[in-house]
C-alpha atoms as a PDB file:
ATOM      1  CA  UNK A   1     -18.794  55.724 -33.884  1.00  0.00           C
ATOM      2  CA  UNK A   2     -18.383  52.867 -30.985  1.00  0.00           C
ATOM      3  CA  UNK A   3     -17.099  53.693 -27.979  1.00  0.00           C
ATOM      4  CA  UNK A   4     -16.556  51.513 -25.003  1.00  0.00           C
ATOM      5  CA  UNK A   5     -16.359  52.345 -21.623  1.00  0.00           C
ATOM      6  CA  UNK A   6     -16.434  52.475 -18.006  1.00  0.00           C
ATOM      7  CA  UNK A   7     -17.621  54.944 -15.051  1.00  0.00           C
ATOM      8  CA  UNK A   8     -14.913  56.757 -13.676  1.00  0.00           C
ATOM      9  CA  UNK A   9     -14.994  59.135 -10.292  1.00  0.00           C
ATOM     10  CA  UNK A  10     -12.491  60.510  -8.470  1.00  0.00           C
ATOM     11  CA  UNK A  11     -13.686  61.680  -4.984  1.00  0.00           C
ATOM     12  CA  UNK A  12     -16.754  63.759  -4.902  1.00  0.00           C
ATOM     13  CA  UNK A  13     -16.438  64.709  -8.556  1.00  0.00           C
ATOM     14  CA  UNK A  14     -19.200  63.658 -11.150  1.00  0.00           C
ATOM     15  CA  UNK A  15     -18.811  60.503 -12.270  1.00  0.00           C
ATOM     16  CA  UNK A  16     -17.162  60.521 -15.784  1.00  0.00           C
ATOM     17  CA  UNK A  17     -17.352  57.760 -18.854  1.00  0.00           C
ATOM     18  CA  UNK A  18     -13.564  56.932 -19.347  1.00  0.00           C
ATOM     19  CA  UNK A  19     -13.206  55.773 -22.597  1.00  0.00           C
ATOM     20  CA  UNK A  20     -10.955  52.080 -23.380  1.00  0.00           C
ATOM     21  CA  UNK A  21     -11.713  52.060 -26.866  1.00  0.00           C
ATOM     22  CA  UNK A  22     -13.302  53.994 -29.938  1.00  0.00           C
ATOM     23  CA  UNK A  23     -14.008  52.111 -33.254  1.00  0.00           C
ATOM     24  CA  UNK A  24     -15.302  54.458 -36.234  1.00  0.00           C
ATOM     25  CA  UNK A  25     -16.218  52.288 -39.295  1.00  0.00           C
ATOM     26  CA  UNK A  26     -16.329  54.029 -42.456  1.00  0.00           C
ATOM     27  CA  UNK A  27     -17.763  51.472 -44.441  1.00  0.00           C
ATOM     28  CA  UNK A  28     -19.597  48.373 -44.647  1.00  0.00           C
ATOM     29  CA  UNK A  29     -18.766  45.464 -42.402  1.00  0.00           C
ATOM     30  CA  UNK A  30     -17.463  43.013 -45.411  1.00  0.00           C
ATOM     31  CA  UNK A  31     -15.285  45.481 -46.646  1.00  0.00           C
ATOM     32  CA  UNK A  32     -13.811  46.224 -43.366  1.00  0.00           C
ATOM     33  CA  UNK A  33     -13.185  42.619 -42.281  1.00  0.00           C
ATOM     34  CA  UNK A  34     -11.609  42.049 -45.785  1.00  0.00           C
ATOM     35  CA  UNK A  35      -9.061  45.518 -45.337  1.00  0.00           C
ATOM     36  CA  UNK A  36      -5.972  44.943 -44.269  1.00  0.00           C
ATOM     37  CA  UNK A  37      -5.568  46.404 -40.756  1.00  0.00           C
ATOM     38  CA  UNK A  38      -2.093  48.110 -38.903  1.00  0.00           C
ATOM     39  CA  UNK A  39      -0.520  50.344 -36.789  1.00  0.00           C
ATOM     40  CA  UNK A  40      -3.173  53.849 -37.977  1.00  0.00           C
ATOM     41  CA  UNK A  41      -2.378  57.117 -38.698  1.00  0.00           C
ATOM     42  CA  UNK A  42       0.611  56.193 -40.491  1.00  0.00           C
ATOM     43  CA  UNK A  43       2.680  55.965 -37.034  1.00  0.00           C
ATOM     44  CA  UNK A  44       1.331  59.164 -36.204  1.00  0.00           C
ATOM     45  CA  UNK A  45      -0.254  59.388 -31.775  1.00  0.00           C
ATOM     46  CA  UNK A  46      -1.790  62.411 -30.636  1.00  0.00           C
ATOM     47  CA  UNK A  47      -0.106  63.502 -27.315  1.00  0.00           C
ATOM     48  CA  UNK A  48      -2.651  62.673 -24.315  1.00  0.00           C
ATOM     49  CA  UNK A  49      -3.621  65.899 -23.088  1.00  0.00           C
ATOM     50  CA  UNK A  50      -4.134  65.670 -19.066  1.00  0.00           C
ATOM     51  CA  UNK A  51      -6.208  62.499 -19.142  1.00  0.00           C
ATOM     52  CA  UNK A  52      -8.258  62.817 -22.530  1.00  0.00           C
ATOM     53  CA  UNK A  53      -7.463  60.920 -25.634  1.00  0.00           C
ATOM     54  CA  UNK A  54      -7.368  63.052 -28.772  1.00  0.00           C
ATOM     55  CA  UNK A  55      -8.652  61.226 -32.245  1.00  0.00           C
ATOM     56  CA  UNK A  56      -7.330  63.483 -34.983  1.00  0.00           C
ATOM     57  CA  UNK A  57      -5.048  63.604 -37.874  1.00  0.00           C
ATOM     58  CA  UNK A  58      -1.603  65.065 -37.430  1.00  0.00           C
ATOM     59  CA  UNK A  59      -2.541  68.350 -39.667  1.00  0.00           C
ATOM     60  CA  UNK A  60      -5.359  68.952 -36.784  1.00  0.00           C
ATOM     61  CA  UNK A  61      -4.211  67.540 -33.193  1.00  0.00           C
ATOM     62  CA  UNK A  62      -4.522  71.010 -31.582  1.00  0.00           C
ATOM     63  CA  UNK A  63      -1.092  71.026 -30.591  1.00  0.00           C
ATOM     64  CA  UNK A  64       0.281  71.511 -34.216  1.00  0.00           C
ATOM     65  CA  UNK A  65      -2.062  73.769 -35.389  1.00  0.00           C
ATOM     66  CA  UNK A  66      -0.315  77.121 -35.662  1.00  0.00           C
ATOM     67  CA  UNK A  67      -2.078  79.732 -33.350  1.00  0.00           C
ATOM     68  CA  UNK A  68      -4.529  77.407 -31.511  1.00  0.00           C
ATOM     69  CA  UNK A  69      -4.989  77.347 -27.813  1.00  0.00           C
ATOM     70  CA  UNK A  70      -5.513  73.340 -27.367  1.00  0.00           C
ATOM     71  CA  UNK A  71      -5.311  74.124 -23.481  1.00  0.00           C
ATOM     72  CA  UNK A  72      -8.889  76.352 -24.634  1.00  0.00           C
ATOM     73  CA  UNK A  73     -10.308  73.310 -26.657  1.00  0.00           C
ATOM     74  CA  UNK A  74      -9.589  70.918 -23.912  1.00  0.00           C
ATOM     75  CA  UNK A  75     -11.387  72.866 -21.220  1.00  0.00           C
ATOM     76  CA  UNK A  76     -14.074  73.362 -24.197  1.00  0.00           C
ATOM     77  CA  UNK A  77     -14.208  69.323 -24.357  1.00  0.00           C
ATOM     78  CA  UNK A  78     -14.237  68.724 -20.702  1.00  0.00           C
ATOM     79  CA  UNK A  79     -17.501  71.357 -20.815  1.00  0.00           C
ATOM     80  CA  UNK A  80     -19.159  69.819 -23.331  1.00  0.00           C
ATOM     81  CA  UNK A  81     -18.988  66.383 -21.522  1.00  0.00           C
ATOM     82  CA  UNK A  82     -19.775  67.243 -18.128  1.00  0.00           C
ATOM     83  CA  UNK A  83     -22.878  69.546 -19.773  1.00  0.00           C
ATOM     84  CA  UNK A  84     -24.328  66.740 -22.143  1.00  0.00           C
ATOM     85  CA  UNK A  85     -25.546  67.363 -25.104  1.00  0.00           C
ATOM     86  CA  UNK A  86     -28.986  69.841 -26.007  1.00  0.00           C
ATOM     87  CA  UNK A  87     -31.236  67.056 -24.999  1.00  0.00           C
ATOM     88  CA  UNK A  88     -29.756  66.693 -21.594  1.00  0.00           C
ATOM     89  CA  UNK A  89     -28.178  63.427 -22.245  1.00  0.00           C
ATOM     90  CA  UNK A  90     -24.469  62.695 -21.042  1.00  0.00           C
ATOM     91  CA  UNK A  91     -21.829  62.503 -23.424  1.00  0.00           C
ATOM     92  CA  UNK A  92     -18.641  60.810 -23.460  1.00  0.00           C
ATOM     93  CA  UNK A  93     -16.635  62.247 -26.343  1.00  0.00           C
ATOM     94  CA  UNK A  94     -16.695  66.006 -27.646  1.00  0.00           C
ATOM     95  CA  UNK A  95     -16.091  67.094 -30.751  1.00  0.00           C
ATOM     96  CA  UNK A  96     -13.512  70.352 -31.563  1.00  0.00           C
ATOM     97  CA  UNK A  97     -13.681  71.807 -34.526  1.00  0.00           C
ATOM     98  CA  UNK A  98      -9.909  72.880 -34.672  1.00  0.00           C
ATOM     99  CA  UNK A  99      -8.974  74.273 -38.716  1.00  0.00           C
ATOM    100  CA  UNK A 100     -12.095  76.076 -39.581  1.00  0.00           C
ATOM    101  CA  UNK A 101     -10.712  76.540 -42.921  1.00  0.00           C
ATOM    102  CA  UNK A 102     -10.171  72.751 -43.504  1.00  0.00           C
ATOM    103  CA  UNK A 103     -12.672  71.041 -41.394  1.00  0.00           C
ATOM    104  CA  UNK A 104     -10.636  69.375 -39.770  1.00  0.00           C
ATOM    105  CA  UNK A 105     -11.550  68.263 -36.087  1.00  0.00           C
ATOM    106  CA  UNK A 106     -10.597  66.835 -33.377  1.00  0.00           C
ATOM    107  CA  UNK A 107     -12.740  63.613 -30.739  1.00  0.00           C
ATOM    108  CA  UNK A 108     -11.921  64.397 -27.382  1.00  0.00           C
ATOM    109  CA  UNK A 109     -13.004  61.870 -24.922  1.00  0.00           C
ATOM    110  CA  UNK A 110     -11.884  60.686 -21.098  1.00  0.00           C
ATOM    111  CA  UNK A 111      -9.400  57.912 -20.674  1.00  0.00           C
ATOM    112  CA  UNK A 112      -7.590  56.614 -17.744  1.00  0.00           C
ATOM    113  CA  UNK A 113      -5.096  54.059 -19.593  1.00  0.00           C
ATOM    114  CA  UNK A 114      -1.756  55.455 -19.795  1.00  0.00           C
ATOM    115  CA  UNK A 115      -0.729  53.776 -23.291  1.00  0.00           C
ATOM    116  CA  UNK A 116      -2.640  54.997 -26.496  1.00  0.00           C
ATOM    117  CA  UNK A 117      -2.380  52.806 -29.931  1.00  0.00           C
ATOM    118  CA  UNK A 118      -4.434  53.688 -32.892  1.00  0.00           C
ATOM    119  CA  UNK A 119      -5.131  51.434 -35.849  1.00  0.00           C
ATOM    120  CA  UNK A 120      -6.672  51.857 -39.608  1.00  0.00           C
ATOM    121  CA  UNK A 121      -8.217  49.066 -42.053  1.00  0.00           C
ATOM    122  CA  UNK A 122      -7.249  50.095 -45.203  1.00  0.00           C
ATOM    123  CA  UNK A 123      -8.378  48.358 -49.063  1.00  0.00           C
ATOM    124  CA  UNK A 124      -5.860  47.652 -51.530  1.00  0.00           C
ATOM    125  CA  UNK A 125      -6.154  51.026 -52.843  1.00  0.00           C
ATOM    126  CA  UNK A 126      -5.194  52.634 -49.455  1.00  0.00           C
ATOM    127  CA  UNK A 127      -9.273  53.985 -49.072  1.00  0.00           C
ATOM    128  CA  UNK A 128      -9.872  54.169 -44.822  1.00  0.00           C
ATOM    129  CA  UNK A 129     -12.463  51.495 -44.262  1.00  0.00           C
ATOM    130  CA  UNK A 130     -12.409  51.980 -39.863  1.00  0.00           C
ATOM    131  CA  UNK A 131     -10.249  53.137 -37.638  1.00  0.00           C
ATOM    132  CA  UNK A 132      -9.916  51.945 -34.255  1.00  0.00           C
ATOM    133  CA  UNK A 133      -8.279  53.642 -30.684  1.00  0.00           C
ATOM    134  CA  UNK A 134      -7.240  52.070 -27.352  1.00  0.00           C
ATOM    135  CA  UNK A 135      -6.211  53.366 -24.092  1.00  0.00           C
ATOM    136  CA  UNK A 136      -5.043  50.751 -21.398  1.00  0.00           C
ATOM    137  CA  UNK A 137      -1.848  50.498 -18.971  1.00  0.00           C
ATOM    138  CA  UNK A 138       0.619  47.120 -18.599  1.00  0.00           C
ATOM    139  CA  UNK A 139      -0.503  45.926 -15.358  1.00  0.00           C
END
């Protein structure tokens, strides 16, 4: 996973890495520059959740899954990222595990941008070769 980003602090808060854009490539690089890329997550956006972006599929954004607290897993992200990880080291992203019984999970990570777009390369066969996320605002 790529992430980019920039240092974010609001008053005398701890500085926090606000993410503008996540790329996860699932593949090799010539078989994601020859996928054909779109609109990801078959028109599917998580909801922002109080300034984080949420990278999931649909059967695991934590507000769909049926008796989850995602109000719980987002103050569980926002501890895992102003922690760090076990080493010590910052992190920008945390990662929710949120239907045990499926593994599915869920990327939290900081944004500021108020618009969120999500985009998948996908082969011929419809295999996910990288999936990409952006947070910005129109200016």
């Amino acid at each position: 996973m790529y992430a980019g980003f920039h240092w974010s602090q609001d008053g005398d808060e701890p500085a926090v890495a606000r993410v503008s854009i996540v790329v996860l490539p699932l593949a090799d690089p010539a078989r994601i520059v020859a996928a054909d890329w779109g609109d990801g997550y078959n028109g599917y956006e998580p909801a922002p959740v109080d300034g984080y972006g949420v990278l999931c599929g649909e059967p695991f954004d934590p507000l769909h899954v049926r008796g989850r607290d995602a109000e719980a897993d987002l103050r569980e992200a926002k501890r895992i990222i102003a922690t760090g990880d076990a080493e010590g080291r910052r992190v920008n992203y945390a990662e929710i595990v949120t239907e045990p019984d499926h593994g599915g999970n869920a990327l939290f990570f900081p944004v500021t941008g108020e618009e969120r777009d999500g985009y998948e390369a996908l082969e011929e066969d419809g295999t996910v070769v990288c999936l990409a996320f952006t947070s910005y605002d129109f200016d």
